[in-house]
Protein backbone atom coordinates (compact mmCIF):
# COMPACT_ATOMS: atom_id res chain seq x y z
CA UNK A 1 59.24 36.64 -26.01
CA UNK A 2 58.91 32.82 -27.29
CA UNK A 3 59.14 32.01 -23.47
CA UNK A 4 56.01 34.01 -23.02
CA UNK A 5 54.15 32.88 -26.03
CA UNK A 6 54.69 29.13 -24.83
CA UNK A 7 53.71 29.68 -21.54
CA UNK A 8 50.28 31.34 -22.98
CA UNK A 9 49.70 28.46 -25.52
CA UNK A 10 50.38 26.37 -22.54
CA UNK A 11 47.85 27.54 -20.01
CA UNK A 12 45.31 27.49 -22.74
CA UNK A 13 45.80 24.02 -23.15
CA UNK A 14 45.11 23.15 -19.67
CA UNK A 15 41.84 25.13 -19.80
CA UNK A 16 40.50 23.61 -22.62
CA UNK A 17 41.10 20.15 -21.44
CA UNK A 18 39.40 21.15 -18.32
CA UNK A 19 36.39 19.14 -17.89
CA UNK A 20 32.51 20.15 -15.73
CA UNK A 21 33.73 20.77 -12.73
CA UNK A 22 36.91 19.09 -11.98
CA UNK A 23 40.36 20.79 -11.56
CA UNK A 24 42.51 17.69 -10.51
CA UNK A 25 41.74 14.08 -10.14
CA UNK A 26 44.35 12.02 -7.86
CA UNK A 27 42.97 8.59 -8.72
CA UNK A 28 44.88 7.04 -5.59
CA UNK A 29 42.96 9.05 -3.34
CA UNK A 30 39.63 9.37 -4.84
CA UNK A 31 36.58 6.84 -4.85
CA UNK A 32 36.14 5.16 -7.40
CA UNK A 33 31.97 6.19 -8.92
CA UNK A 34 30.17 8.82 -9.56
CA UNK A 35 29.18 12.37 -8.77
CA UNK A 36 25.72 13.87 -9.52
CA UNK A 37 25.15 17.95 -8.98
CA UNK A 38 23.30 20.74 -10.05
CA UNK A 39 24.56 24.01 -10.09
CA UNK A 40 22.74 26.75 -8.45
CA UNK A 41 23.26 29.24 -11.59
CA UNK A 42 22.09 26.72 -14.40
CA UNK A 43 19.01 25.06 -15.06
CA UNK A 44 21.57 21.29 -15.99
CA UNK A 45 21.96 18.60 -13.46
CA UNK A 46 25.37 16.53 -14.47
CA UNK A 47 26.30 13.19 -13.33
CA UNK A 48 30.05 13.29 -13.92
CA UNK A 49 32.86 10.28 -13.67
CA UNK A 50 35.73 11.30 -11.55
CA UNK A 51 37.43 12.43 -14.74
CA UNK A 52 34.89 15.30 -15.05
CA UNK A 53 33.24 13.96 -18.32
CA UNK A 54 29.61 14.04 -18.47
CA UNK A 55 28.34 10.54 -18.19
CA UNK A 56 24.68 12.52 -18.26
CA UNK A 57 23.06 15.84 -18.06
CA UNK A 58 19.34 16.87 -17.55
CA UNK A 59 17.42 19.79 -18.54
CA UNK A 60 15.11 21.52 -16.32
CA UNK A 61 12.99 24.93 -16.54
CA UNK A 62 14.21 26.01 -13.30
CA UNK A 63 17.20 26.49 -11.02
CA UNK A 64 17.78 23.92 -8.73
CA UNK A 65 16.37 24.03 -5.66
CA UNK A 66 19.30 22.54 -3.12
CA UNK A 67 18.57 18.87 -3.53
CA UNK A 68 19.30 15.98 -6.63
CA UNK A 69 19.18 12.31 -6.62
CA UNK A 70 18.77 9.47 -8.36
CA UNK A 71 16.50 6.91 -7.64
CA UNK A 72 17.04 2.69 -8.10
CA UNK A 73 15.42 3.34 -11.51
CA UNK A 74 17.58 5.82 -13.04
CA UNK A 75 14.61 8.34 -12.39
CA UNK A 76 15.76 11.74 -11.66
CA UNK A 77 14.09 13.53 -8.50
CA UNK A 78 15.43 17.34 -8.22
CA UNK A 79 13.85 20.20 -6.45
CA UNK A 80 13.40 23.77 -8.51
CA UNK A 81 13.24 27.21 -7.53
CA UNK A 82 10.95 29.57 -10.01
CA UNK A 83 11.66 32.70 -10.03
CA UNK A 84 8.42 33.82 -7.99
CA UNK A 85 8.74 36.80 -5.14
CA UNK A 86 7.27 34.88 -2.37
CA UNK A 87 9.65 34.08 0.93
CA UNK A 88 12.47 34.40 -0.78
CA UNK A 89 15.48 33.12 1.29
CA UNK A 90 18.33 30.79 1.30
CA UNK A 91 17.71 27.53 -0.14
CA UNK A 92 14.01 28.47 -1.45
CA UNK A 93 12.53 26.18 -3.93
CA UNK A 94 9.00 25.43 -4.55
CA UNK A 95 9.18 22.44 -6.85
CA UNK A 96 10.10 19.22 -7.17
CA UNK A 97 10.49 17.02 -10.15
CA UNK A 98 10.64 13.69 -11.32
CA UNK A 99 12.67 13.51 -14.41
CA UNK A 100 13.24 10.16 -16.44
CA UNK A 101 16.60 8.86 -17.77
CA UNK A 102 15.40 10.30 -21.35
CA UNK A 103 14.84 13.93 -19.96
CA UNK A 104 11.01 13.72 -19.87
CA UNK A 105 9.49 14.95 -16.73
CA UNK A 106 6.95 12.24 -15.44
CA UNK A 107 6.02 14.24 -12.36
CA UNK A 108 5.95 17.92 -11.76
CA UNK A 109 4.69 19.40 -8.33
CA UNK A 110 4.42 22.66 -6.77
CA UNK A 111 4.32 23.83 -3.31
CA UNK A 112 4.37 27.58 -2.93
CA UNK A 113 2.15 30.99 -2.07
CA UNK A 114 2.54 34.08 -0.85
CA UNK A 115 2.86 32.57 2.66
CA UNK A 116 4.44 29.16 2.15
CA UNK A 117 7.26 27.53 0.35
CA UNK A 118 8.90 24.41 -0.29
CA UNK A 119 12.76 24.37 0.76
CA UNK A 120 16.47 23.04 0.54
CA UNK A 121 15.95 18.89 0.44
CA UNK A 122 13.47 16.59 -0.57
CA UNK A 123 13.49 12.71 0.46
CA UNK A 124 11.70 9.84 -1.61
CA UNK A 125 10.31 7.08 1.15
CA UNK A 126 10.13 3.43 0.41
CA UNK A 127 6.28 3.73 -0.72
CA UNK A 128 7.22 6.44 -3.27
CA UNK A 129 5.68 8.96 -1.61
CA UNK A 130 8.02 12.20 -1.12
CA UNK A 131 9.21 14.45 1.96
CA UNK A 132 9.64 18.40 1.67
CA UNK A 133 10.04 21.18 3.92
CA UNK A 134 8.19 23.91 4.11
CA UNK A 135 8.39 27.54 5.45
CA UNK A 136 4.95 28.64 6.30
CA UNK A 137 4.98 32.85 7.38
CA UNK A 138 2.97 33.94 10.41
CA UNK A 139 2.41 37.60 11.00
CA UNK A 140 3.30 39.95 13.69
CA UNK A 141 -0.08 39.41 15.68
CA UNK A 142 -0.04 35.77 15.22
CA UNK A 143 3.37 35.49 16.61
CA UNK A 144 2.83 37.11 19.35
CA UNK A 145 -0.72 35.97 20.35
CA UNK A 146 1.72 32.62 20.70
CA UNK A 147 3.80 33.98 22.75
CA UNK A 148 6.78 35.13 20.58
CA UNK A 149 9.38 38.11 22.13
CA UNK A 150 8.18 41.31 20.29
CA UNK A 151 12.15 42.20 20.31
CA UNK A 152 12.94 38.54 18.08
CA UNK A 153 10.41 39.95 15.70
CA UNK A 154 13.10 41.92 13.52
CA UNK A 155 10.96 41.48 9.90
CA UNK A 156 7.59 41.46 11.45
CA UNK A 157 6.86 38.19 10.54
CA UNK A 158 7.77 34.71 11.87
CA UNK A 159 8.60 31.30 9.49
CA UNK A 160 7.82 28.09 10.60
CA UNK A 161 8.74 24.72 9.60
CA UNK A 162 6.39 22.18 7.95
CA UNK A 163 7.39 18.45 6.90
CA UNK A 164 4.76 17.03 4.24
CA UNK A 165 4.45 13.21 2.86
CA UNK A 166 2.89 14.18 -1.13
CA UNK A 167 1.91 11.13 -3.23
CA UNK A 168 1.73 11.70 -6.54
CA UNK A 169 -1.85 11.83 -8.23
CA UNK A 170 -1.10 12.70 -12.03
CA UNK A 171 1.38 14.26 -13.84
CA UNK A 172 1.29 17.88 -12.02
CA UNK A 173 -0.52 17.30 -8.84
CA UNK A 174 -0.22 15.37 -5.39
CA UNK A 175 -1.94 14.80 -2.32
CA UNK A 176 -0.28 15.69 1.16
CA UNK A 177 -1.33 12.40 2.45
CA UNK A 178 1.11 13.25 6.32
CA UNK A 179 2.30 16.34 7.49
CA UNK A 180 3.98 18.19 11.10
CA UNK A 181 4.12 21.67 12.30
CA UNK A 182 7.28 23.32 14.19
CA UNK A 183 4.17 25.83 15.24
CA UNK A 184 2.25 22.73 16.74
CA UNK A 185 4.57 21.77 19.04
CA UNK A 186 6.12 25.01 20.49
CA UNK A 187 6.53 25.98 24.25
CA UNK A 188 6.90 29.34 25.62
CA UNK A 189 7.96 30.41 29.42
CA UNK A 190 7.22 34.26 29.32
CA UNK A 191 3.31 34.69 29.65
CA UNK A 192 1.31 32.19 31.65
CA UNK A 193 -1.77 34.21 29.72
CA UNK A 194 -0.37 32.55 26.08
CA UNK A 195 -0.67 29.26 24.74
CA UNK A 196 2.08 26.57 25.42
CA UNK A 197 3.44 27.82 28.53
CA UNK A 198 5.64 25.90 30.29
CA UNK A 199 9.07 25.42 31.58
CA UNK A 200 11.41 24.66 28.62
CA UNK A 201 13.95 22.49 30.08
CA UNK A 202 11.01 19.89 31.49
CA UNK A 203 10.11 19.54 27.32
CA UNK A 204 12.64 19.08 25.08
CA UNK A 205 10.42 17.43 23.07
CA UNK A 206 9.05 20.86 22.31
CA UNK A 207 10.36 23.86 20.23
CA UNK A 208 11.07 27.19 22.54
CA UNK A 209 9.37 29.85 20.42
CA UNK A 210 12.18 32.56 22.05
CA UNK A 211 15.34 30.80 21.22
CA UNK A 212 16.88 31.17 17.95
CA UNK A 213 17.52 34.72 16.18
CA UNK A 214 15.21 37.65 16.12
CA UNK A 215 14.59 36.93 11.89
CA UNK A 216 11.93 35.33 10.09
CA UNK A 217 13.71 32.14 9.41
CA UNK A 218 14.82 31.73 12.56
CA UNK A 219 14.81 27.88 12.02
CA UNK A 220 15.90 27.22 8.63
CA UNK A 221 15.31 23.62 8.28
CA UNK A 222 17.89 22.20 5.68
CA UNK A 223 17.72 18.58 4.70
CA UNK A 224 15.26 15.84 6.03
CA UNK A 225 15.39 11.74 6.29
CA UNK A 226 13.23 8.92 6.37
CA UNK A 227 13.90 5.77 8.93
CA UNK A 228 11.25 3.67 7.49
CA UNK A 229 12.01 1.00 10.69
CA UNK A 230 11.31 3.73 13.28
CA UNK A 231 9.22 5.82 11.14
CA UNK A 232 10.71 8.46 12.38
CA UNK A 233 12.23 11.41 10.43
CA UNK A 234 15.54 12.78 10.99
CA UNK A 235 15.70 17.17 10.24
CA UNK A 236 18.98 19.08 10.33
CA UNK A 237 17.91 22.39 11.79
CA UNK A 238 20.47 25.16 11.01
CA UNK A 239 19.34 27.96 13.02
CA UNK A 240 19.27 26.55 16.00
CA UNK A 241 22.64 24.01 15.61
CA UNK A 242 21.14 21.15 16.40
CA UNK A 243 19.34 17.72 14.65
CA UNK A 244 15.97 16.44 15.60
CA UNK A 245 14.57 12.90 15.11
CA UNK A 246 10.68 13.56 14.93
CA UNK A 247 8.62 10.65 15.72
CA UNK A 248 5.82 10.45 13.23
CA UNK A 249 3.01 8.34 15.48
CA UNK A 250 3.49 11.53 18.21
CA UNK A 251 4.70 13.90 16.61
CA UNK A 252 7.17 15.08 19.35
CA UNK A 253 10.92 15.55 18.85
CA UNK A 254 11.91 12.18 20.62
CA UNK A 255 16.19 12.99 20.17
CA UNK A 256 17.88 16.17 19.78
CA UNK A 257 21.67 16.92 19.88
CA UNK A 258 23.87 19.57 18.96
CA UNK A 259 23.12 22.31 21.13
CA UNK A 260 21.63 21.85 24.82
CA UNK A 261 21.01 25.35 25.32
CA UNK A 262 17.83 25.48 22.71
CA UNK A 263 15.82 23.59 25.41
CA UNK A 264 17.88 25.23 28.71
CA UNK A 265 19.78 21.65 29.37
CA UNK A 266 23.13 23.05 28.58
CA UNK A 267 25.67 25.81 27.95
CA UNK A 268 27.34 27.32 25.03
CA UNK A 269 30.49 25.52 25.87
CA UNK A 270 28.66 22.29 25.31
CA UNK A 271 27.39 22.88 21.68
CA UNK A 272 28.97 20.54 19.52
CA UNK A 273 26.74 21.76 15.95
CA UNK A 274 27.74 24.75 14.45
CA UNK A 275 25.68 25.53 11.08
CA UNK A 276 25.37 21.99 9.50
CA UNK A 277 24.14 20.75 7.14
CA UNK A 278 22.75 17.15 5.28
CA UNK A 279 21.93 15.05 8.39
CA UNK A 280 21.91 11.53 7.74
């Protein structure tokens, strides 16, 4: 019985020396800094030491949103999620925030409605301007007048994928100074009647509307990146297994990899993506 009770005082012990969100540290292993997250069921962004203490936290009114950083300055940029019904999915956010070292927010903007969303990642580019991605919902009709399968139309609608530049213009607003379509630069080889016909493998530079899954988000767009000597901007598309580079002058995908068979250059036994995520 005094085995028992020792044992119990015991794991107690461990649990309450158990620090935000580390289990075990092997310090020979490990790199030696910092790690910054926000977890998806709290409305706290930590930056821990490899210890697990809190070094700092941040308040926020909203769930994350899939993407923290911190900038040179010890500003905080986070995307939020608030708890709104509109195209609801994985990854949805709607709001990103610049928070100071203090906790303040100095910038607040949103980017939803009942037919568009901000998503998953958010990138800061060297003029301090800031990258989303955004789902934008097309109906039934307007998906099909462009050519979309009518059997790939499972939820009657059809998402696209938008990249915006904002710059800030006060406190809660901004100004979409840049922005590209997925639905500008799509190709279809079913209907020579429809826009964007054309044989798919002579255009990879273009997006086959009838490739994918038959759901909404058939893309699903999850981080995005800035190359600032290119200007071109790098997307991870999940979806569809594969990364772009976009090339912001044309506006056509100038690289893709991951999965040859999106733009009928390949087979399945040469896709080398499967689901990823955070391209960098």
């Amino acid at each position: 019985m005094k085995l028992i009770i020792l044992i119990a005082f015991a794991s107690v012990t461990v649990f309450a020396q158990r620090t935000v969100g580390v289990f075990t540290h092997d310090s020979t292993l490990s790199y030696k800094g910092y790690t910054l997250f926000a977890p998806v069921t709290t409305k706290l962004t930590y930056l821990i030491d490899n210890d697990g203490d809190v070094v700092k936290s941040w308040p926020s009114q909203y769930n994350p949103g899939q993407a923290v950083m911190l900038l040179n300055d010890g500003t905080l940029l986070r995307t939020g999620a608030p708890m709104v019904q509109s195209m609801g999915g994985g990854g949805a956010g709607g709001i990103v925030e610049k928070i100071a070292w203090d906790g303040s927010v100095l910038w607040r903007y949103e980017h939803y409605g009942s037919t568009y969303r901000s998503h998953h990642d958010v990138e800061i580019m060297p003029n301090g301007n800031v990258l989303l991605l955004v789902w934008e919902s097309h109906t039934r009709d307007e998906a099909l007048a462009k050519g979309r399968d009518a059997s790939r139309l499972a939820d009657n609608t059809l998402w696209s994928e938008r990249i915006i530049e904002v710059k800030q213009t006060g406190p809660t607003s901004g100004e979409i100074v840049w922005s590209w379509s997925s639905w500008d630069h799509m190709i279809q080889d079913r209907d020579p009647q429809k826009p964007d016909h054309g044989v798919v493998k002579e255009h990879p530079e273009r997006v086959d509307i009838n490739i994918g899954g038959n759901r909404s988000d058939w893309l699903h767009m999850n981080s995005v990146r800035y190359n600032a000597k290119r200007n071109e901007v790098l997307v991870s598309v999940h979806n569809l297994h594969e990364i772009w580079i976009i090339s912001r002058e044309t506006g056509n995908i100038v690289y893709r990899w991951g999965n040859p068979l999106t733009y009928q250059r390949g087979t399945r036994s040469e896709q080398r993506l499967y689901g990823q995520h955070d391209a960098r």
